[in-house]
PDB file of N, CA and C in Angstrom:
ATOM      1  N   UNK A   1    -178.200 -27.491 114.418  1.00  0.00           N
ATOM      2  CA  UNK A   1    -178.369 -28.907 114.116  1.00  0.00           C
ATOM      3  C   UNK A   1    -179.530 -29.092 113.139  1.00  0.00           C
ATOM      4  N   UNK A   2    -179.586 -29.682 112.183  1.00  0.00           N
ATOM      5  CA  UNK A   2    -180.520 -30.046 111.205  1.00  0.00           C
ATOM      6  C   UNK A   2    -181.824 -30.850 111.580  1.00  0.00           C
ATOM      7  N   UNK A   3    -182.639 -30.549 111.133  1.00  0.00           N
ATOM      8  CA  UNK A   3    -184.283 -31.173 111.602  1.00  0.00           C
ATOM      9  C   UNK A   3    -183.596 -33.000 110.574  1.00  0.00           C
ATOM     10  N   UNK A   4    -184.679 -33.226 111.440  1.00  0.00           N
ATOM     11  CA  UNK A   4    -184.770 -34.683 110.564  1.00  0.00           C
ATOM     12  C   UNK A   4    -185.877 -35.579 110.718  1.00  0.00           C
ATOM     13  N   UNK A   5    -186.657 -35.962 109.605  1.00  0.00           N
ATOM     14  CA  UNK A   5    -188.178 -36.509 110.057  1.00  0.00           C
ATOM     15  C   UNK A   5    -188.011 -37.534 109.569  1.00  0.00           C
ATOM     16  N   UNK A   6    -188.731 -38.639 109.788  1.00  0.00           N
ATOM     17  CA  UNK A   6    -189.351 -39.954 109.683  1.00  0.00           C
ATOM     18  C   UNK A   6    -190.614 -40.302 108.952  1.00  0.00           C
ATOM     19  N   UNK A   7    -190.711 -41.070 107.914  1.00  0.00           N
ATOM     20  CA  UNK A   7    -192.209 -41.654 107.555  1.00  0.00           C
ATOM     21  C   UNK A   7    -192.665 -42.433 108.904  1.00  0.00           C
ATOM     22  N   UNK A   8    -193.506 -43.162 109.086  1.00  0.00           N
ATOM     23  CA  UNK A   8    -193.778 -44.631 109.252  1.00  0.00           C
ATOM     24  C   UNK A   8    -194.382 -45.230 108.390  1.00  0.00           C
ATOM     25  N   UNK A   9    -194.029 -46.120 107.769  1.00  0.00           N
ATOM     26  CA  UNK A   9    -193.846 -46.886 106.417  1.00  0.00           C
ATOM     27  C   UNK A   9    -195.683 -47.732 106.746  1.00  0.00           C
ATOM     28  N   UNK A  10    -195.831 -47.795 108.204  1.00  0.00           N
ATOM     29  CA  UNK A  10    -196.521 -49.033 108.479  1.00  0.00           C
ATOM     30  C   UNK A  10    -197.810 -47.905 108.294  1.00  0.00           C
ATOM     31  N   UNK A  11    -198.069 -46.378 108.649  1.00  0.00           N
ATOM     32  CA  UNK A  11    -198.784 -45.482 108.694  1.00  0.00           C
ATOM     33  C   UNK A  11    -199.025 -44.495 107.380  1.00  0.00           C
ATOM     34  N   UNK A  12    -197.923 -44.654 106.864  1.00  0.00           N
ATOM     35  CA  UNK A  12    -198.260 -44.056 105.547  1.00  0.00           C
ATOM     36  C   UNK A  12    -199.284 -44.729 104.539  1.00  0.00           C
ATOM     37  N   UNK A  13    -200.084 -43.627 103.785  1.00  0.00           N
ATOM     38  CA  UNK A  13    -201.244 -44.126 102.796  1.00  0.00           C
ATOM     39  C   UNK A  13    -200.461 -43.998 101.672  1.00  0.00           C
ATOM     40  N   UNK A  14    -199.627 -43.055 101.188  1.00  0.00           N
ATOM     41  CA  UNK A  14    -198.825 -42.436  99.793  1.00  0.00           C
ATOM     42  C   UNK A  14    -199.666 -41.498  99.744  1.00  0.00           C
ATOM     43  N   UNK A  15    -200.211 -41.067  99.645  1.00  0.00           N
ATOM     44  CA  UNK A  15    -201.693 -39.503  99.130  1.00  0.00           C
ATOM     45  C   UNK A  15    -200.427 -38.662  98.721  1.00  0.00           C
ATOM     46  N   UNK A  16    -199.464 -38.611  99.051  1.00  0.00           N
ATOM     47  CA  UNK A  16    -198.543 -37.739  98.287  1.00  0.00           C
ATOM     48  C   UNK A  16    -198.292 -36.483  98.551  1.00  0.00           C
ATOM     49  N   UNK A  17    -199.234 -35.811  99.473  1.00  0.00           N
ATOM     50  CA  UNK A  17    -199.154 -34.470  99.964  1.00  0.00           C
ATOM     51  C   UNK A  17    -197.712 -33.941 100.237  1.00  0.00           C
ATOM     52  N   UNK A  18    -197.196 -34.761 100.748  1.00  0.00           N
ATOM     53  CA  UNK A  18    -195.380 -34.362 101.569  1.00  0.00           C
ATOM     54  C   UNK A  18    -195.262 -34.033 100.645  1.00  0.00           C
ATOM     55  N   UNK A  19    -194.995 -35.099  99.316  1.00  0.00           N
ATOM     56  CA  UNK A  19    -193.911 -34.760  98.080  1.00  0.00           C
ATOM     57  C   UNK A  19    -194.614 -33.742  97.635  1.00  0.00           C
ATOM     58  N   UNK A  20    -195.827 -33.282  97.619  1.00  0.00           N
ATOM     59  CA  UNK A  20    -196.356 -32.213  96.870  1.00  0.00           C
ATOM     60  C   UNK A  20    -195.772 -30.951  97.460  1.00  0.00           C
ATOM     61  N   UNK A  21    -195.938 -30.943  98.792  1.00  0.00           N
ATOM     62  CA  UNK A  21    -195.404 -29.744  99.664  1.00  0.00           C
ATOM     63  C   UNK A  21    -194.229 -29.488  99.668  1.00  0.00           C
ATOM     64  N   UNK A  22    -193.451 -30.707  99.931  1.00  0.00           N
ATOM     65  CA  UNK A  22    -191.915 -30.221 100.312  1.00  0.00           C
ATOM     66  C   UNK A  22    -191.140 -31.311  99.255  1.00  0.00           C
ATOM     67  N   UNK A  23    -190.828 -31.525  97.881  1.00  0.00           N
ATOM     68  CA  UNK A  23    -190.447 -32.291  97.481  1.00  0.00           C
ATOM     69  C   UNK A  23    -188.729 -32.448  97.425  1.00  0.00           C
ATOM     70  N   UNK A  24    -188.523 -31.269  98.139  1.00  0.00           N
ATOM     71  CA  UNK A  24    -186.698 -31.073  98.264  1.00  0.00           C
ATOM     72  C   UNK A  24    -186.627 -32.392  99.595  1.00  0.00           C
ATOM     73  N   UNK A  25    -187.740 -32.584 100.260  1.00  0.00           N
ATOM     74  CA  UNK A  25    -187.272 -33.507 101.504  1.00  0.00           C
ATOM     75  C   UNK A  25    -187.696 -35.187 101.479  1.00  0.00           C
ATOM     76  N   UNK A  26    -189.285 -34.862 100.329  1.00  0.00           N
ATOM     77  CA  UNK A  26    -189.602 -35.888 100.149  1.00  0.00           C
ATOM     78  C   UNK A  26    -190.396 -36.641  99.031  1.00  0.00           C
ATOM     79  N   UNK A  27    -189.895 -38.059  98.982  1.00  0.00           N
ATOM     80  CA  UNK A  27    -190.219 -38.835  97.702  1.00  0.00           C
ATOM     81  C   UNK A  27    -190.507 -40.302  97.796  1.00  0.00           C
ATOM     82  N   UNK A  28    -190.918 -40.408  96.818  1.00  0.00           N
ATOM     83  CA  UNK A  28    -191.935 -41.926  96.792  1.00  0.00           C
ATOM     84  C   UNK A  28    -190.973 -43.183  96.951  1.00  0.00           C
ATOM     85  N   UNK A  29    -190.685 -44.038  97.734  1.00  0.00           N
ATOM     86  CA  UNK A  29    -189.787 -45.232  97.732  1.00  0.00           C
ATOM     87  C   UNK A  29    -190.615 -46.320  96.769  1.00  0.00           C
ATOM     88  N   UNK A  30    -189.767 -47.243  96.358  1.00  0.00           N
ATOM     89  CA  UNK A  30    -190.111 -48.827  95.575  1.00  0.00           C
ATOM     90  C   UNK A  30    -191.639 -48.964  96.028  1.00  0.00           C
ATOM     91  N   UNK A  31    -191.902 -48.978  97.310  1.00  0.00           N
ATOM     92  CA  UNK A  31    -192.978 -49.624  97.679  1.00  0.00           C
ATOM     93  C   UNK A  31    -194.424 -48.819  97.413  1.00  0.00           C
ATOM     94  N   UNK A  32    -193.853 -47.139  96.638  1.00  0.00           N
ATOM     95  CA  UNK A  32    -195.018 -46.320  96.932  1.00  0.00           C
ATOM     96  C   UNK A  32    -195.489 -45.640  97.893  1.00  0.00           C
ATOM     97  N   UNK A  33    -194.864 -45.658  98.943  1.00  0.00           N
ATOM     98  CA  UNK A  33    -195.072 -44.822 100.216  1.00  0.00           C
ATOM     99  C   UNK A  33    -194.022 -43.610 100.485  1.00  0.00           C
ATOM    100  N   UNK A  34    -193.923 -42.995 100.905  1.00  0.00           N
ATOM    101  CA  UNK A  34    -193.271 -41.465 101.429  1.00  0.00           C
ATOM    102  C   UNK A  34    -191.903 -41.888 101.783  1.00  0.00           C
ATOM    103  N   UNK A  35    -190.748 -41.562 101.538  1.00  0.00           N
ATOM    104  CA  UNK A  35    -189.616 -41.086 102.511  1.00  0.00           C
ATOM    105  C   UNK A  35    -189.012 -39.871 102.573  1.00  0.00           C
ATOM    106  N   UNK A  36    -188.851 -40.405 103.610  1.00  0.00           N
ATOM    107  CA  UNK A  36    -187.999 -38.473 104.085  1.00  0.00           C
ATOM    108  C   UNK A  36    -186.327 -38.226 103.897  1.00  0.00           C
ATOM    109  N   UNK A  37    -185.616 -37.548 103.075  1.00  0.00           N
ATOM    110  CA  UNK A  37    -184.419 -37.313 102.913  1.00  0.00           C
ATOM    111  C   UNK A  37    -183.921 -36.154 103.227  1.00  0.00           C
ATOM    112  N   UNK A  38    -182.661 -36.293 103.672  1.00  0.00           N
ATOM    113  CA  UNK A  38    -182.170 -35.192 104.735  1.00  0.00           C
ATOM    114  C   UNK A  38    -182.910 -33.212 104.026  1.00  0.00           C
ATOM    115  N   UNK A  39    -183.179 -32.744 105.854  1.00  0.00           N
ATOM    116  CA  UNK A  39    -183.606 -31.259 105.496  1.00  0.00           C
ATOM    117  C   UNK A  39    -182.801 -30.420 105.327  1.00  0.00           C
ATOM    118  N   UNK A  40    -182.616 -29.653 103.625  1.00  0.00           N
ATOM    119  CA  UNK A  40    -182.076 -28.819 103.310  1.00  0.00           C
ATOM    120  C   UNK A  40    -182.858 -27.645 104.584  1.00  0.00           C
ATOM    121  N   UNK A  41    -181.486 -26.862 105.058  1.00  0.00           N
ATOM    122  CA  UNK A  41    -181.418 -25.330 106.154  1.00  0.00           C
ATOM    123  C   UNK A  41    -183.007 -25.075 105.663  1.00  0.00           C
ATOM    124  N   UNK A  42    -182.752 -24.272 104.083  1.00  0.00           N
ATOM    125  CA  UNK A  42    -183.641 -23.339 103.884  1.00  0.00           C
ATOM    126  C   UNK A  42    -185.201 -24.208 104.172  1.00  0.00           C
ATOM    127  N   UNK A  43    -185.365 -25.285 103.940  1.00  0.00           N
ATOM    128  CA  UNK A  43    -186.496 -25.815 104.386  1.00  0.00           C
ATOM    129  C   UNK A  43    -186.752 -26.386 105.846  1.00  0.00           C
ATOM    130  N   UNK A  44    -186.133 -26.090 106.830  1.00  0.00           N
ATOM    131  CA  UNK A  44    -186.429 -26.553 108.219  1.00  0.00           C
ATOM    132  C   UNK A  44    -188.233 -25.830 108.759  1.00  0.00           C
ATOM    133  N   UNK A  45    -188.156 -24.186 108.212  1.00  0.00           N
ATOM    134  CA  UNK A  45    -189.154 -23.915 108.657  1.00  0.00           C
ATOM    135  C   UNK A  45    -190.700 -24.512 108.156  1.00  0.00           C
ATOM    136  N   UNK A  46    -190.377 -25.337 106.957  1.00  0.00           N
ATOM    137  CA  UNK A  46    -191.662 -26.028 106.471  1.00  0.00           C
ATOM    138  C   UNK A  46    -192.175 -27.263 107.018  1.00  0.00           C
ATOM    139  N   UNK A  47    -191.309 -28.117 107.155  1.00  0.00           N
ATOM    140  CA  UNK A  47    -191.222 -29.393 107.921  1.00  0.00           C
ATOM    141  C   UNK A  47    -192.488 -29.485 109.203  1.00  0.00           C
ATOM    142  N   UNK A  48    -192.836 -28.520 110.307  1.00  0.00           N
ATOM    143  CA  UNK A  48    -193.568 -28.784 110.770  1.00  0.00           C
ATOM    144  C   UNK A  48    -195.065 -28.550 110.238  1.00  0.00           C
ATOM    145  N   UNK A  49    -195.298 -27.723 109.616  1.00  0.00           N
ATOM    146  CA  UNK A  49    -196.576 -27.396 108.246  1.00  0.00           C
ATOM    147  C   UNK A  49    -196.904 -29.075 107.534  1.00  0.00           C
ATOM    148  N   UNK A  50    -196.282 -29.389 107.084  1.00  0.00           N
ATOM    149  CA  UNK A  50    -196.262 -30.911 106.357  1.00  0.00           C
ATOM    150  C   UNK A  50    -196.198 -31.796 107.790  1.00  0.00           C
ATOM    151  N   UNK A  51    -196.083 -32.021 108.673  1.00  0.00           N
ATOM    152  CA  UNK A  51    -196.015 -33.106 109.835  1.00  0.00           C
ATOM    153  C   UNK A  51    -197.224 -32.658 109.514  1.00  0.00           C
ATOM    154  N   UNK A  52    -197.800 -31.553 109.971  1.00  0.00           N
ATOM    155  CA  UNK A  52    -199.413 -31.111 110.692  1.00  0.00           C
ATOM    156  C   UNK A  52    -200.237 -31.598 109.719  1.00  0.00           C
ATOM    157  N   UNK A  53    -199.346 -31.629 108.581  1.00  0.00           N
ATOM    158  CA  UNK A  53    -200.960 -31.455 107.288  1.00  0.00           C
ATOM    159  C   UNK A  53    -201.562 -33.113 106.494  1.00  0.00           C
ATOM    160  N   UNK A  54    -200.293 -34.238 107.314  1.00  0.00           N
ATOM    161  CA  UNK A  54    -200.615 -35.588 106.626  1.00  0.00           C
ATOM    162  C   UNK A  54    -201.537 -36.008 107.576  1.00  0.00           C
ATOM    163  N   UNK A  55    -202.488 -36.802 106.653  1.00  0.00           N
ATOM    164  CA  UNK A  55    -204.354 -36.700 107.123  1.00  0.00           C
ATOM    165  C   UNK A  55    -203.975 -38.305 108.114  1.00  0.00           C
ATOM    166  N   UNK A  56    -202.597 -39.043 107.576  1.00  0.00           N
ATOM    167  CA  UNK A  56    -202.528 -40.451 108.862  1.00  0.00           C
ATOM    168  C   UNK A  56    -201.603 -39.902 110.088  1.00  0.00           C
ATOM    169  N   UNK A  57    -200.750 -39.075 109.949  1.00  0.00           N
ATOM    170  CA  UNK A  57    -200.010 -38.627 111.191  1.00  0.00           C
ATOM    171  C   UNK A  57    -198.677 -39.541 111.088  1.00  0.00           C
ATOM    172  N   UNK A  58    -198.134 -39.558 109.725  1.00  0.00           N
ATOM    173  CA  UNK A  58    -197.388 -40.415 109.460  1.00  0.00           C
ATOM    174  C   UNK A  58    -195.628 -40.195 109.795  1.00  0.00           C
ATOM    175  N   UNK A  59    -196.064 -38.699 109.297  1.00  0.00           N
ATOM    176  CA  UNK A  59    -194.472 -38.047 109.471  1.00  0.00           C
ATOM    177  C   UNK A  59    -194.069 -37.696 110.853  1.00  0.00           C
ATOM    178  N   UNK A  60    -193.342 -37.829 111.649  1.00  0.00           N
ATOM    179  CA  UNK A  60    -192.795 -37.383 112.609  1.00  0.00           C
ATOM    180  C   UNK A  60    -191.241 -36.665 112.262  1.00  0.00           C
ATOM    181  N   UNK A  61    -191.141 -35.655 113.501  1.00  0.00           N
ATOM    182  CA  UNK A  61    -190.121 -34.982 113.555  1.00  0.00           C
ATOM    183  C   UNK A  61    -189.012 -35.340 114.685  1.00  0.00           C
ATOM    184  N   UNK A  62    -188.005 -35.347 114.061  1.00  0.00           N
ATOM    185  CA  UNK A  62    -186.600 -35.439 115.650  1.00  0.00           C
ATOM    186  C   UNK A  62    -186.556 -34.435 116.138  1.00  0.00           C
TER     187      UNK A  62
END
């Protein structure tokens, strides 16, 4: 079954780190803040590295 993470829109700063790290999963919406788009296989094992590493605790994982 495929990972699948969440911003919180209300918790996100934008600092951009996700998209820097994992930009196959994630990118900047209209508003400037983070979203998360579905996890390509080969990147499941990164996903928790990037939860750990955003400095608001923005990303969560399913």
């Amino acid at each position: 079954m495929a990972k699948k993470v969440n911003v919180n829109k209300d918790v996100c700063i934008g600092c951009g780190l996700c998209t820097g790290l994992l930009p196959s999963v994630f990118e900047f919406d209209d508003d400037g803040k983070a979203k998360a788009n579905e996890v390509p296989a080969e990147d499941e094992g990164s996903i928790a590295d990037v939860v750990a590493q955003c400095p608001v605790g923005a990303i969560e994982e399913e």
